[in-house]
N, C-alpha and C. Protein backbone atom coordinates (compact mmCIF):
# COMPACT_ATOMS: atom_id res chain seq x y z
N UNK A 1 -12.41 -101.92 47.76
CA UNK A 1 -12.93 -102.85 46.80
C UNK A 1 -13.67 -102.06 45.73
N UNK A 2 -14.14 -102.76 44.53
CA UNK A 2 -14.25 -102.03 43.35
C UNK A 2 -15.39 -102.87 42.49
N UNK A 3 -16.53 -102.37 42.95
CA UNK A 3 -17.51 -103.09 42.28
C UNK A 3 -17.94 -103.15 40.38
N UNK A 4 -17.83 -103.41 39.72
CA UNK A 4 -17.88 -102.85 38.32
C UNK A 4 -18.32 -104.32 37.71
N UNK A 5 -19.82 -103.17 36.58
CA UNK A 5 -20.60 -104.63 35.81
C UNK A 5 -20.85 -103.46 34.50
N UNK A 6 -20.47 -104.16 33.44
CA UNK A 6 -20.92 -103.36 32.51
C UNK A 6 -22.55 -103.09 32.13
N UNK A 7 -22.65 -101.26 31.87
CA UNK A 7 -23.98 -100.56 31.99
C UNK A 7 -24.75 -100.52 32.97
N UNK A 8 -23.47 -100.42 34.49
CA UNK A 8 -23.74 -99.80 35.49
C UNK A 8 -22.85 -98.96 36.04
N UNK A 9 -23.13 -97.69 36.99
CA UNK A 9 -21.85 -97.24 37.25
C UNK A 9 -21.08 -97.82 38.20
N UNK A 10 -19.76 -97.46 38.15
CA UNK A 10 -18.66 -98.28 39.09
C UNK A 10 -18.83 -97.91 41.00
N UNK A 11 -18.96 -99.04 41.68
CA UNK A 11 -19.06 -98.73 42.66
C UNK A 11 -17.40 -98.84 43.74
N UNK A 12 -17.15 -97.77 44.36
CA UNK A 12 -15.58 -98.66 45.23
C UNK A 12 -16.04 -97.90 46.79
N UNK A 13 -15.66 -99.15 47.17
CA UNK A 13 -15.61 -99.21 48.94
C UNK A 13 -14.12 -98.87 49.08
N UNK A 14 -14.35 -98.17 50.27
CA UNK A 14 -12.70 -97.92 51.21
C UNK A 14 -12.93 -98.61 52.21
N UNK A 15 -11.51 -98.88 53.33
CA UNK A 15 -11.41 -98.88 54.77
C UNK A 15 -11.96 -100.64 54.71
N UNK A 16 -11.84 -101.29 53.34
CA UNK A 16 -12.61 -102.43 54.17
C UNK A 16 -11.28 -103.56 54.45
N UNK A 17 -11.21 -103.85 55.86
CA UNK A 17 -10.22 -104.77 55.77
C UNK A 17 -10.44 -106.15 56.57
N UNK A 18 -9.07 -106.84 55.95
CA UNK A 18 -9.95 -108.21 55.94
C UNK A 18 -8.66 -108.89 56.35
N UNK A 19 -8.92 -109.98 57.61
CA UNK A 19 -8.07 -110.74 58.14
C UNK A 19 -8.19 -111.82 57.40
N UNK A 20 -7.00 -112.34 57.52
CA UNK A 20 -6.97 -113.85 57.05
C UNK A 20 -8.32 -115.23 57.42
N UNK A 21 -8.31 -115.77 56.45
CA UNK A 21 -9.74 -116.42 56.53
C UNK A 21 -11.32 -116.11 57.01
N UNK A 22 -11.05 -114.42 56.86
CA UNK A 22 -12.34 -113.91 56.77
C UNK A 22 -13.17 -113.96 55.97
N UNK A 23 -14.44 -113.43 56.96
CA UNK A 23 -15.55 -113.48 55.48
C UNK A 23 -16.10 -111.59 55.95
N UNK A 24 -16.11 -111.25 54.82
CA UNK A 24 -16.88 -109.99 55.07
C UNK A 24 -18.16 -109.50 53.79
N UNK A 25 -19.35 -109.73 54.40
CA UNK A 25 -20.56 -109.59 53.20
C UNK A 25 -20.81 -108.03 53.26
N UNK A 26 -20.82 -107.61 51.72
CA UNK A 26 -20.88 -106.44 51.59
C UNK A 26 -22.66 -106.28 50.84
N UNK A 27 -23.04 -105.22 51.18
CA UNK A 27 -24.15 -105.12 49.87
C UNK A 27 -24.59 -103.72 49.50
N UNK A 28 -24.24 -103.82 47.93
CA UNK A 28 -24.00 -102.67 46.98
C UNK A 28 -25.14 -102.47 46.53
N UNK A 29 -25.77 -101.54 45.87
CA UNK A 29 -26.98 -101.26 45.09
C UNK A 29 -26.00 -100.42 44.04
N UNK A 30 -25.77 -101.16 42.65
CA UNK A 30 -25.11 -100.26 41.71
C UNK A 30 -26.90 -99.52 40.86
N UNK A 31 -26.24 -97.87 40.28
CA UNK A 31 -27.14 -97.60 39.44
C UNK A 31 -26.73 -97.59 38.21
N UNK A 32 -27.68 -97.61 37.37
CA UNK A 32 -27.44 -97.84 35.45
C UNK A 32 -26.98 -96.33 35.36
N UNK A 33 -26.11 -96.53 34.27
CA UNK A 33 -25.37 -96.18 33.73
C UNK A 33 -25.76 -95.62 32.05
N UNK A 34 -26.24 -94.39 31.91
CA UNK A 34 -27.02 -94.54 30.43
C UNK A 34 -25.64 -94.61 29.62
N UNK A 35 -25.85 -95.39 28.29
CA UNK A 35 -24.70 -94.92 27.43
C UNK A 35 -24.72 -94.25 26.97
N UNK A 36 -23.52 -93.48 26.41
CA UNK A 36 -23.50 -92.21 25.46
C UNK A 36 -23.93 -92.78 24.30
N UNK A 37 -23.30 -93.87 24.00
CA UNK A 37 -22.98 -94.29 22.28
C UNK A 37 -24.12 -95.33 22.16
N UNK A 38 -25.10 -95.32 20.80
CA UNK A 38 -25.76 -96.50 20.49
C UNK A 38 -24.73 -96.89 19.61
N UNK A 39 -24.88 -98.21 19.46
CA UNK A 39 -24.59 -99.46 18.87
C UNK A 39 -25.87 -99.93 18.44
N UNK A 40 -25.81 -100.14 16.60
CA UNK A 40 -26.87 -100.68 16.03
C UNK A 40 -25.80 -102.14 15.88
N UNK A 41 -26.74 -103.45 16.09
CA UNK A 41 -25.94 -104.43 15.78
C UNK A 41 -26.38 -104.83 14.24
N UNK A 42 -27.62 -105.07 14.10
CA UNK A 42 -28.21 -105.17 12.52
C UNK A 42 -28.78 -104.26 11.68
N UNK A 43 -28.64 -103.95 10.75
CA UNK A 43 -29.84 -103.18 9.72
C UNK A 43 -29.41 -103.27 8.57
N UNK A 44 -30.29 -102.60 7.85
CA UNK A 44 -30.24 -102.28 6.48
C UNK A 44 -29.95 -100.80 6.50
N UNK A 45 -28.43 -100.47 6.31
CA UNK A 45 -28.54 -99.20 6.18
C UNK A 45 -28.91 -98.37 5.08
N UNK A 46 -29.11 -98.71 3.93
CA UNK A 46 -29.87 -98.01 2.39
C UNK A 46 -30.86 -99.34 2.08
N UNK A 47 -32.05 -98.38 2.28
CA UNK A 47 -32.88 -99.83 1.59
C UNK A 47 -32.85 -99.96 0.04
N UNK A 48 -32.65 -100.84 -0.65
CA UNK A 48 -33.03 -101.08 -2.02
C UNK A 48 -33.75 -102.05 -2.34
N UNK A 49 -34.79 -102.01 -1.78
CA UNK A 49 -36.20 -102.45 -1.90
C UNK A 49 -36.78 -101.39 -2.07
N UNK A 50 -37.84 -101.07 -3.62
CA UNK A 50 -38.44 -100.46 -3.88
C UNK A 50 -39.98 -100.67 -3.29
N UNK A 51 -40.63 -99.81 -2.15
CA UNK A 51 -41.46 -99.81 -0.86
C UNK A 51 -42.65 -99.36 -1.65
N UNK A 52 -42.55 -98.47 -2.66
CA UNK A 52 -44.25 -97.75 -3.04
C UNK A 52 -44.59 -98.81 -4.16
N UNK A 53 -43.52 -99.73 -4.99
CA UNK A 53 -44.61 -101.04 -5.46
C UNK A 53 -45.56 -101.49 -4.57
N UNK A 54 -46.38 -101.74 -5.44
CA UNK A 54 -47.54 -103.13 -5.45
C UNK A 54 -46.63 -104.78 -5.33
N UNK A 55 -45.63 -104.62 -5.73
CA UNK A 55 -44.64 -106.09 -5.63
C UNK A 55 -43.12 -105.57 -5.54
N UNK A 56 -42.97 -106.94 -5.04
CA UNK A 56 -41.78 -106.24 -4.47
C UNK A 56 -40.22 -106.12 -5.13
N UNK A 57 -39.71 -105.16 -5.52
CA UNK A 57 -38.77 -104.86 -6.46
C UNK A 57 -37.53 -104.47 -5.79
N UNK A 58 -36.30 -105.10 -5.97
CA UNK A 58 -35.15 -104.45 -5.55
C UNK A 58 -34.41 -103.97 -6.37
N UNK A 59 -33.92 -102.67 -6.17
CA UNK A 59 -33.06 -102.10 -7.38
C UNK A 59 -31.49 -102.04 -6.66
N UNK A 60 -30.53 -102.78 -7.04
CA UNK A 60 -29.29 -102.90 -6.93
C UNK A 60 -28.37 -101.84 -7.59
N UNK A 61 -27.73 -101.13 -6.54
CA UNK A 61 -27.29 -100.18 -7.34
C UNK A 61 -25.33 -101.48 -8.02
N UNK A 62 -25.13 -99.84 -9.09
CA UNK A 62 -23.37 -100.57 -9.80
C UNK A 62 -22.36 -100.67 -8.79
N UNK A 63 -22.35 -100.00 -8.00
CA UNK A 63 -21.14 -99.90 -6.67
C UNK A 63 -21.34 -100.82 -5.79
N UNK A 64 -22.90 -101.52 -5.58
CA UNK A 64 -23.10 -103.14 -4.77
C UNK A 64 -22.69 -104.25 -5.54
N UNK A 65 -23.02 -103.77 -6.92
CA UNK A 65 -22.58 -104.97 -7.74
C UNK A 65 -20.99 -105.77 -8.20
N UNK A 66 -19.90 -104.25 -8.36
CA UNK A 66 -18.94 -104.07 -8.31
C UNK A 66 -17.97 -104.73 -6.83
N UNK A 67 -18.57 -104.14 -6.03
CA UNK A 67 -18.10 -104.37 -4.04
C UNK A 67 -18.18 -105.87 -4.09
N UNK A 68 -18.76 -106.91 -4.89
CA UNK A 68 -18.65 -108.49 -4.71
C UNK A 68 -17.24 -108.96 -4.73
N UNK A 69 -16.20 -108.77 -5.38
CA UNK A 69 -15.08 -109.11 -5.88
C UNK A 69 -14.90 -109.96 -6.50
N UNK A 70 -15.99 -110.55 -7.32
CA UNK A 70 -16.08 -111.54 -8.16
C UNK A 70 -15.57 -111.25 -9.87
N UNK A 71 -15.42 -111.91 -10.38
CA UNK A 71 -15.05 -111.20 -11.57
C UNK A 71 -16.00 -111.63 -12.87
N UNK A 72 -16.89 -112.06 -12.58
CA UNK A 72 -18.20 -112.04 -13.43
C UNK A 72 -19.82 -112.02 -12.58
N UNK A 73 -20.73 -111.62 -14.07
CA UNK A 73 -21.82 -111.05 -13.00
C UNK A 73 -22.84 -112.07 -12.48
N UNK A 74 -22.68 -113.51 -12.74
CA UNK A 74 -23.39 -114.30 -12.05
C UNK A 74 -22.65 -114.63 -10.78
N UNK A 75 -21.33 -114.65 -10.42
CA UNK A 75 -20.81 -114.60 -9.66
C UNK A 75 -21.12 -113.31 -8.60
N UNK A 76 -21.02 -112.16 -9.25
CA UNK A 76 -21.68 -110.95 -8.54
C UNK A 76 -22.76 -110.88 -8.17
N UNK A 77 -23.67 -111.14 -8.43
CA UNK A 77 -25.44 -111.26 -8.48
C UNK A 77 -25.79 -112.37 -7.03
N UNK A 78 -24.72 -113.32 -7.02
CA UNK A 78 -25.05 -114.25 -6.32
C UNK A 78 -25.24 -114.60 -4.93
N UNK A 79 -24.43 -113.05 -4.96
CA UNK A 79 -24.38 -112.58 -3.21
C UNK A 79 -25.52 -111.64 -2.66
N UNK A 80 -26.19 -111.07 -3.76
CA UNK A 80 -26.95 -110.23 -4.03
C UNK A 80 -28.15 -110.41 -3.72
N UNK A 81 -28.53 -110.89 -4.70
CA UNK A 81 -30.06 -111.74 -5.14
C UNK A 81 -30.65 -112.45 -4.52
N UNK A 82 -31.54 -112.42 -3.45
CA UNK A 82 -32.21 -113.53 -2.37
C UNK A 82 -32.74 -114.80 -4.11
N UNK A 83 -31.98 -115.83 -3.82
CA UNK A 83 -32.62 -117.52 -4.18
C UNK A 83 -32.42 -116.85 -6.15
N UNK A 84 -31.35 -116.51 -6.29
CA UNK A 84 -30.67 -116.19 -7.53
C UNK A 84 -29.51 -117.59 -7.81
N UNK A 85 -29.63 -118.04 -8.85
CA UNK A 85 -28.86 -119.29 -9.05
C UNK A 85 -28.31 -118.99 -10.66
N UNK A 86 -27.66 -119.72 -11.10
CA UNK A 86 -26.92 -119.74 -12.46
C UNK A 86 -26.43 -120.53 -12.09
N UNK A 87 -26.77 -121.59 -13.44
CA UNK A 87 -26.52 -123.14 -13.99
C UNK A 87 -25.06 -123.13 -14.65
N UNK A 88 -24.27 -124.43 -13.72
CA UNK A 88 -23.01 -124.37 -14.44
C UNK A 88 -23.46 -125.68 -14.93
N UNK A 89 -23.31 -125.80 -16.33
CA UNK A 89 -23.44 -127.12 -16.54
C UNK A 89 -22.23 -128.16 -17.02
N UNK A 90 -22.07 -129.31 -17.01
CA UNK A 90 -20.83 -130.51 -17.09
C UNK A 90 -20.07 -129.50 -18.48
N UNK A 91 -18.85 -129.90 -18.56
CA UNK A 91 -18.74 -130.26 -19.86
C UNK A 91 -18.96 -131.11 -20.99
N UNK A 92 -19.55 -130.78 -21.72
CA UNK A 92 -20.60 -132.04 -22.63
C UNK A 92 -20.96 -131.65 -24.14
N UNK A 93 -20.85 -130.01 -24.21
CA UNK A 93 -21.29 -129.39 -25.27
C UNK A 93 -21.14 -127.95 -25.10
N UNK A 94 -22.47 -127.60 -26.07
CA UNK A 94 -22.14 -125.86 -25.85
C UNK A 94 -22.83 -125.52 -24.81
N UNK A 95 -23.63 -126.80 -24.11
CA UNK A 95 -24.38 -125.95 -23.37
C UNK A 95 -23.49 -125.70 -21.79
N UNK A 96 -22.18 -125.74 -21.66
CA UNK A 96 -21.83 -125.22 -21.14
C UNK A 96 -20.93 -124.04 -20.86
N UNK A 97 -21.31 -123.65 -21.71
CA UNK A 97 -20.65 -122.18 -22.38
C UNK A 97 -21.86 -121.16 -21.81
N UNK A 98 -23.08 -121.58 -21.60
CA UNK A 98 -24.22 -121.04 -20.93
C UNK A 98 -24.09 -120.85 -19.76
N UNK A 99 -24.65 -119.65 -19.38
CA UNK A 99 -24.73 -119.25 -17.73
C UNK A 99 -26.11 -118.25 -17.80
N UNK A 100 -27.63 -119.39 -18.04
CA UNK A 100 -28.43 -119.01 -17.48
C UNK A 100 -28.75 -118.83 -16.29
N UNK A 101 -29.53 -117.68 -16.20
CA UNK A 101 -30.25 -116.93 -14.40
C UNK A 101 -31.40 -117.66 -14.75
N UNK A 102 -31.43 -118.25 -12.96
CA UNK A 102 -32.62 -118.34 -12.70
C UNK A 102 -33.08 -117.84 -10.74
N UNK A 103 -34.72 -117.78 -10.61
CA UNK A 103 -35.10 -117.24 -9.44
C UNK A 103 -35.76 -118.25 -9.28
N UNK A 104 -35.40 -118.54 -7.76
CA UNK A 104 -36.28 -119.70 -6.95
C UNK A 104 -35.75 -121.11 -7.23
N UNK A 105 -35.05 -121.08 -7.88
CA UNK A 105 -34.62 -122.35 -7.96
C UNK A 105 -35.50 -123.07 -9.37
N UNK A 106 -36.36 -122.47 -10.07
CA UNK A 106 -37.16 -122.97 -11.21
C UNK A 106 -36.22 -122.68 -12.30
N UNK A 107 -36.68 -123.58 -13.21
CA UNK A 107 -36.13 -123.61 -14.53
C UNK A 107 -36.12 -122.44 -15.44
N UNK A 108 -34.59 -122.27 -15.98
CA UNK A 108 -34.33 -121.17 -16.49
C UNK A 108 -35.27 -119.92 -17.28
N UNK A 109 -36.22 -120.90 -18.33
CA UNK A 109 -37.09 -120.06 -18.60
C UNK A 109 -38.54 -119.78 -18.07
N UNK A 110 -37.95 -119.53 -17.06
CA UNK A 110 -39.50 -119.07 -16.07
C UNK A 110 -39.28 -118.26 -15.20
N UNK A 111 -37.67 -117.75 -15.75
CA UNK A 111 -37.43 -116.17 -14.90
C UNK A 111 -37.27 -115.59 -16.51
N UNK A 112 -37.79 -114.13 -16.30
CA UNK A 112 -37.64 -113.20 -17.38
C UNK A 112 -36.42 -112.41 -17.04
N UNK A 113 -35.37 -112.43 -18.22
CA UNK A 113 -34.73 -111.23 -17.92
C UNK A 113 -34.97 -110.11 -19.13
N UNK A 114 -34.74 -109.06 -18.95
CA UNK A 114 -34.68 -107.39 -19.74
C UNK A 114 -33.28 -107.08 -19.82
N UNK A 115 -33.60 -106.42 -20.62
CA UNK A 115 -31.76 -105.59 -20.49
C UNK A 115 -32.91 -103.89 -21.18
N UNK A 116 -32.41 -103.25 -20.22
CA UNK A 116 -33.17 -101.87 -20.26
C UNK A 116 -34.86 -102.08 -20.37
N UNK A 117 -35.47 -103.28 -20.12
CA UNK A 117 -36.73 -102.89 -19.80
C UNK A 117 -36.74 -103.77 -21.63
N UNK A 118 -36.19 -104.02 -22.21
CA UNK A 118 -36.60 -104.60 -23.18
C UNK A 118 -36.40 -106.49 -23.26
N UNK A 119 -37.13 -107.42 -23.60
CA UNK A 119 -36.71 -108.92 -23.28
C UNK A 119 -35.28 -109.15 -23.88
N UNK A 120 -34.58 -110.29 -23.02
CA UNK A 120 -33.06 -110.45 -23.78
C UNK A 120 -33.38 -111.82 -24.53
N UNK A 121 -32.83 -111.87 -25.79
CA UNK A 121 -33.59 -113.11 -26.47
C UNK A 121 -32.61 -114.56 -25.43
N UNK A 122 -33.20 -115.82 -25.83
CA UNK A 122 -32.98 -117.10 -25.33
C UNK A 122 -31.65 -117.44 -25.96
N UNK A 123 -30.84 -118.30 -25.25
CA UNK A 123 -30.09 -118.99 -26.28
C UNK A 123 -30.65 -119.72 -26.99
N UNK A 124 -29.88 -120.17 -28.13
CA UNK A 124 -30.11 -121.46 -28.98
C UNK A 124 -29.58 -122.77 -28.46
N UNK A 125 -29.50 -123.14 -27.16
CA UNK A 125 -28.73 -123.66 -26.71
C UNK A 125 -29.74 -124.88 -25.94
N UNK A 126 -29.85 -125.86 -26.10
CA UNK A 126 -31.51 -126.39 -24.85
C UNK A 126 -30.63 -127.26 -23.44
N UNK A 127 -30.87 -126.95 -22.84
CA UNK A 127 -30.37 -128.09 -21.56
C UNK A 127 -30.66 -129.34 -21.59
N UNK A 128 -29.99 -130.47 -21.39
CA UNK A 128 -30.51 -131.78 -21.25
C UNK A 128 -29.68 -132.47 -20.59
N UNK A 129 -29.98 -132.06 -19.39
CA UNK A 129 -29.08 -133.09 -17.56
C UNK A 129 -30.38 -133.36 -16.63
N UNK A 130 -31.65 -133.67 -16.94
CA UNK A 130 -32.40 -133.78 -16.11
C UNK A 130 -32.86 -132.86 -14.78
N UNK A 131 -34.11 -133.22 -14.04
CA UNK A 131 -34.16 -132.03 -13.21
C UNK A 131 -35.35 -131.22 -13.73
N UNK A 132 -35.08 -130.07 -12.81
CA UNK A 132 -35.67 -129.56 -13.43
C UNK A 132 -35.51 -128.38 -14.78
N UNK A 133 -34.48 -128.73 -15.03
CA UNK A 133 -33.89 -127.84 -16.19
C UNK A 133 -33.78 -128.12 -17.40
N UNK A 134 -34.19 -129.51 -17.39
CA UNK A 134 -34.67 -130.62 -18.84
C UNK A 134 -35.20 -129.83 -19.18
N UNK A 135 -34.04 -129.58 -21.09
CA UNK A 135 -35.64 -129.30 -22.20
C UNK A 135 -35.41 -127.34 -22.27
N UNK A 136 -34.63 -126.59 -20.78
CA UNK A 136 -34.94 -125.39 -21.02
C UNK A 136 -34.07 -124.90 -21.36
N UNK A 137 -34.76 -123.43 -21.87
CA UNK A 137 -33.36 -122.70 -22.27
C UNK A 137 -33.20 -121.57 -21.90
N UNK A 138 -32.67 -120.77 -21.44
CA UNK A 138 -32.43 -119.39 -20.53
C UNK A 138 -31.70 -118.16 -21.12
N UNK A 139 -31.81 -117.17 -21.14
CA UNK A 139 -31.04 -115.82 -21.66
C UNK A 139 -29.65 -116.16 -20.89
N UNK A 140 -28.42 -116.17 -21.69
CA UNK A 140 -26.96 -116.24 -21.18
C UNK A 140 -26.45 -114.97 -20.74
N UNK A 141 -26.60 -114.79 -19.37
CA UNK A 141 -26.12 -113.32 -18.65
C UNK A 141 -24.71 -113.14 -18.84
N UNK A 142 -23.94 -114.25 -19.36
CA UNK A 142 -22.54 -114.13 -19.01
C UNK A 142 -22.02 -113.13 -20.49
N UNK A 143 -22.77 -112.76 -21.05
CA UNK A 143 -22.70 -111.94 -22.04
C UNK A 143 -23.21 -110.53 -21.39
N UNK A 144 -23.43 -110.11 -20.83
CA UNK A 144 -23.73 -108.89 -20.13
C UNK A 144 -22.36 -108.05 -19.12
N UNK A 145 -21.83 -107.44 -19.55
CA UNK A 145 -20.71 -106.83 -19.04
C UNK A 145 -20.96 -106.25 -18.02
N UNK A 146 -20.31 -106.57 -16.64
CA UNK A 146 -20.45 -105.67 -15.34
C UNK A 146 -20.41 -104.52 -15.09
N UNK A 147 -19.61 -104.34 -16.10
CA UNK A 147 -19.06 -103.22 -15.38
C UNK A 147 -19.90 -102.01 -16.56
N UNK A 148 -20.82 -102.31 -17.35
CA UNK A 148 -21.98 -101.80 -18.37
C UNK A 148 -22.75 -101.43 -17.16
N UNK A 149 -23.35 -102.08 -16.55
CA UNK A 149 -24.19 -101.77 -15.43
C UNK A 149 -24.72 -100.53 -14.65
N UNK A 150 -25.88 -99.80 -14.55
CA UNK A 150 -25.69 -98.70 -14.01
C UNK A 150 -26.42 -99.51 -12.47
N UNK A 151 -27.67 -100.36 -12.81
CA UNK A 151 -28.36 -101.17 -11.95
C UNK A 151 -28.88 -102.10 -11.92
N UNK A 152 -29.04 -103.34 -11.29
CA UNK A 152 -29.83 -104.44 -11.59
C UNK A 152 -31.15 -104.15 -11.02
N UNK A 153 -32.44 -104.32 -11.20
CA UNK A 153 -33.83 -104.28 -10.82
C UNK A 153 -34.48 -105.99 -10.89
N UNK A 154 -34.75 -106.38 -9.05
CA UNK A 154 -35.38 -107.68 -9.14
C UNK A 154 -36.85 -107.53 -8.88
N UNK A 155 -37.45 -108.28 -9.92
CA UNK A 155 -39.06 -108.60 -9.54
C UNK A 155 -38.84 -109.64 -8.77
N UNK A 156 -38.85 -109.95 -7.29
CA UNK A 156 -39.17 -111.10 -6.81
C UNK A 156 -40.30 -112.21 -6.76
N UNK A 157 -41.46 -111.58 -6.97
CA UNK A 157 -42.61 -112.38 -7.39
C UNK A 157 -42.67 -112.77 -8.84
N UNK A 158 -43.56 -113.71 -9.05
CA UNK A 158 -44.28 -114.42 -10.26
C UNK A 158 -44.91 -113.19 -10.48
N UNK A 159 -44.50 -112.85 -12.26
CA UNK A 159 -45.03 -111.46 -12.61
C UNK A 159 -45.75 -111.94 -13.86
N UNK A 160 -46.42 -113.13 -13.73
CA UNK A 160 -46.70 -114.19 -15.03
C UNK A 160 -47.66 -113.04 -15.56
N UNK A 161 -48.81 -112.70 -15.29
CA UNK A 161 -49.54 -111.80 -15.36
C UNK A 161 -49.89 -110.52 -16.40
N UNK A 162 -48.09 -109.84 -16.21
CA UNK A 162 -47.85 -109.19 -16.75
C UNK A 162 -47.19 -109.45 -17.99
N UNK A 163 -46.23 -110.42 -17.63
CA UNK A 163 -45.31 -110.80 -18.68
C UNK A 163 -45.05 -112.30 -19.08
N UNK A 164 -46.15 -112.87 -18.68
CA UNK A 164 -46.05 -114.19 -18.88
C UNK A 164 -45.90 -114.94 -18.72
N UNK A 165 -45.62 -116.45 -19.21
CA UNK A 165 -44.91 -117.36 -18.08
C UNK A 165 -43.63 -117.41 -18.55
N UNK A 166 -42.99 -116.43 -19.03
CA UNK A 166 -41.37 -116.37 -18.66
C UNK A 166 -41.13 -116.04 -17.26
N UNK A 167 -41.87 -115.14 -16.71
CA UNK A 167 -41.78 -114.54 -15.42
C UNK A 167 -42.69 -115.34 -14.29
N UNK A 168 -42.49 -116.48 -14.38
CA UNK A 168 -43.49 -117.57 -13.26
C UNK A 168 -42.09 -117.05 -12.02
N UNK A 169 -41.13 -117.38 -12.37
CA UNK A 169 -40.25 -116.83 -10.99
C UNK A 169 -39.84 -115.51 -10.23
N UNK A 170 -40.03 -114.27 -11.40
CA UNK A 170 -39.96 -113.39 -11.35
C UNK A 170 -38.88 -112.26 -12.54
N UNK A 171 -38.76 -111.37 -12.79
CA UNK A 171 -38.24 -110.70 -13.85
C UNK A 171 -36.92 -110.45 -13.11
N UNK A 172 -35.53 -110.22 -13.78
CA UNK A 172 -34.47 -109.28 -13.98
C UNK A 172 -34.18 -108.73 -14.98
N UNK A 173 -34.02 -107.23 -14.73
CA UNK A 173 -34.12 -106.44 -15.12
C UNK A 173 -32.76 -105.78 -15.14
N UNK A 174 -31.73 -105.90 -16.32
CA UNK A 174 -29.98 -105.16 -16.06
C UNK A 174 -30.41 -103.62 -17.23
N UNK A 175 -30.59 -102.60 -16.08
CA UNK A 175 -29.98 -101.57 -16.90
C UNK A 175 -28.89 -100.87 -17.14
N UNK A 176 -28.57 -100.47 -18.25
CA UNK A 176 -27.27 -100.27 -18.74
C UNK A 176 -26.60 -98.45 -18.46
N UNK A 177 -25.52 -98.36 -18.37
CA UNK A 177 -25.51 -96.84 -18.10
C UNK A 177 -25.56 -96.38 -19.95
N UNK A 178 -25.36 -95.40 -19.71
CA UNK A 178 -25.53 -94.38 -21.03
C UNK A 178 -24.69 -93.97 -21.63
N UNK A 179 -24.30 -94.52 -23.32
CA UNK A 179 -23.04 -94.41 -23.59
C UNK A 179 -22.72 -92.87 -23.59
């Protein structure tokens, strides 16, 4: 007989034999078995969370952004970005030609975005479907080319402070590679 439990070693008995409608009680003491191999089941294998802020910043590198298979960057971002949203809105006007970012789920202009650390201006465009998006108006990312990208940088906190109350949700930040 052939005792075997996984991450113990295998135990086998000889000579044991057994008549018809027998019972024969055996008792094994198996020992563990160390494994050779770890198995990580979860992690983060590259952190991109920037750790020596004061707040907490993720810098996305172009090859995470790219690896989405999406073929635009709110679509890309979306897999990305913990509570990252972009407004599709009805067809109704121009304002759906817009694909403002927003963080947290707040209204478009109360996330800041940059493009190299400098503000990206607003559309001319105002929302009006109720909600909370009545009235706002948001920088249109869908004008930002992906594949321009060297990295995205998220302020996840309210960075009002610093930058105002554009940034009540927090800043994005698309820097560009170098022509």
């Amino acid at each position: 007989m052939t005792f075997t439990l996984p991450g113990f070693q295998t135990d086998v008995r000889r000579g044991v034999a057994l008549g018809a409608r027998a019972t024969v009680t055996l008792d094994t003491v198996l020992s563990v078995q160390l494994q050779e191999q770890v198995v990580v089941v979860g992690s983060r294998a590259q952190p991109r969370s920037v750790t020596e802020s004061p707040v907490p910043i993720d810098a996305i590198p172009f090859r995470d952004v790219m690896s989405q298979g999406a073929t635009t960057l709110d679509y890309q971002l979306r897999n990305l970005v913990p509570s990252f949203n972009v407004a599709t809105h009805p067809i109704s006007g121009a304002a759906s030609l817009v694909r403002p970012a927003s963080l947290r789920n707040l209204a478009h202009d109360h996330t800041l975005v940059l493009v190299n650390g400098k503000r990206r201006h607003r559309s001319a465009i105002l929302v009006w479907f109720g909600g909370v998006t009545d009235g706002t108006q948001g920088p249109d990312i869908s004008t930002i080319p992906a594949i321009a990208l060297r990295q995205v940088e998220v302020l996840r906190d309210g960075a009002s402070a610093q930058y105002g109350s554009d940034a009540i949700a927090g800043v994005l930040n698309f820097q560009l590679k170098d022509a």
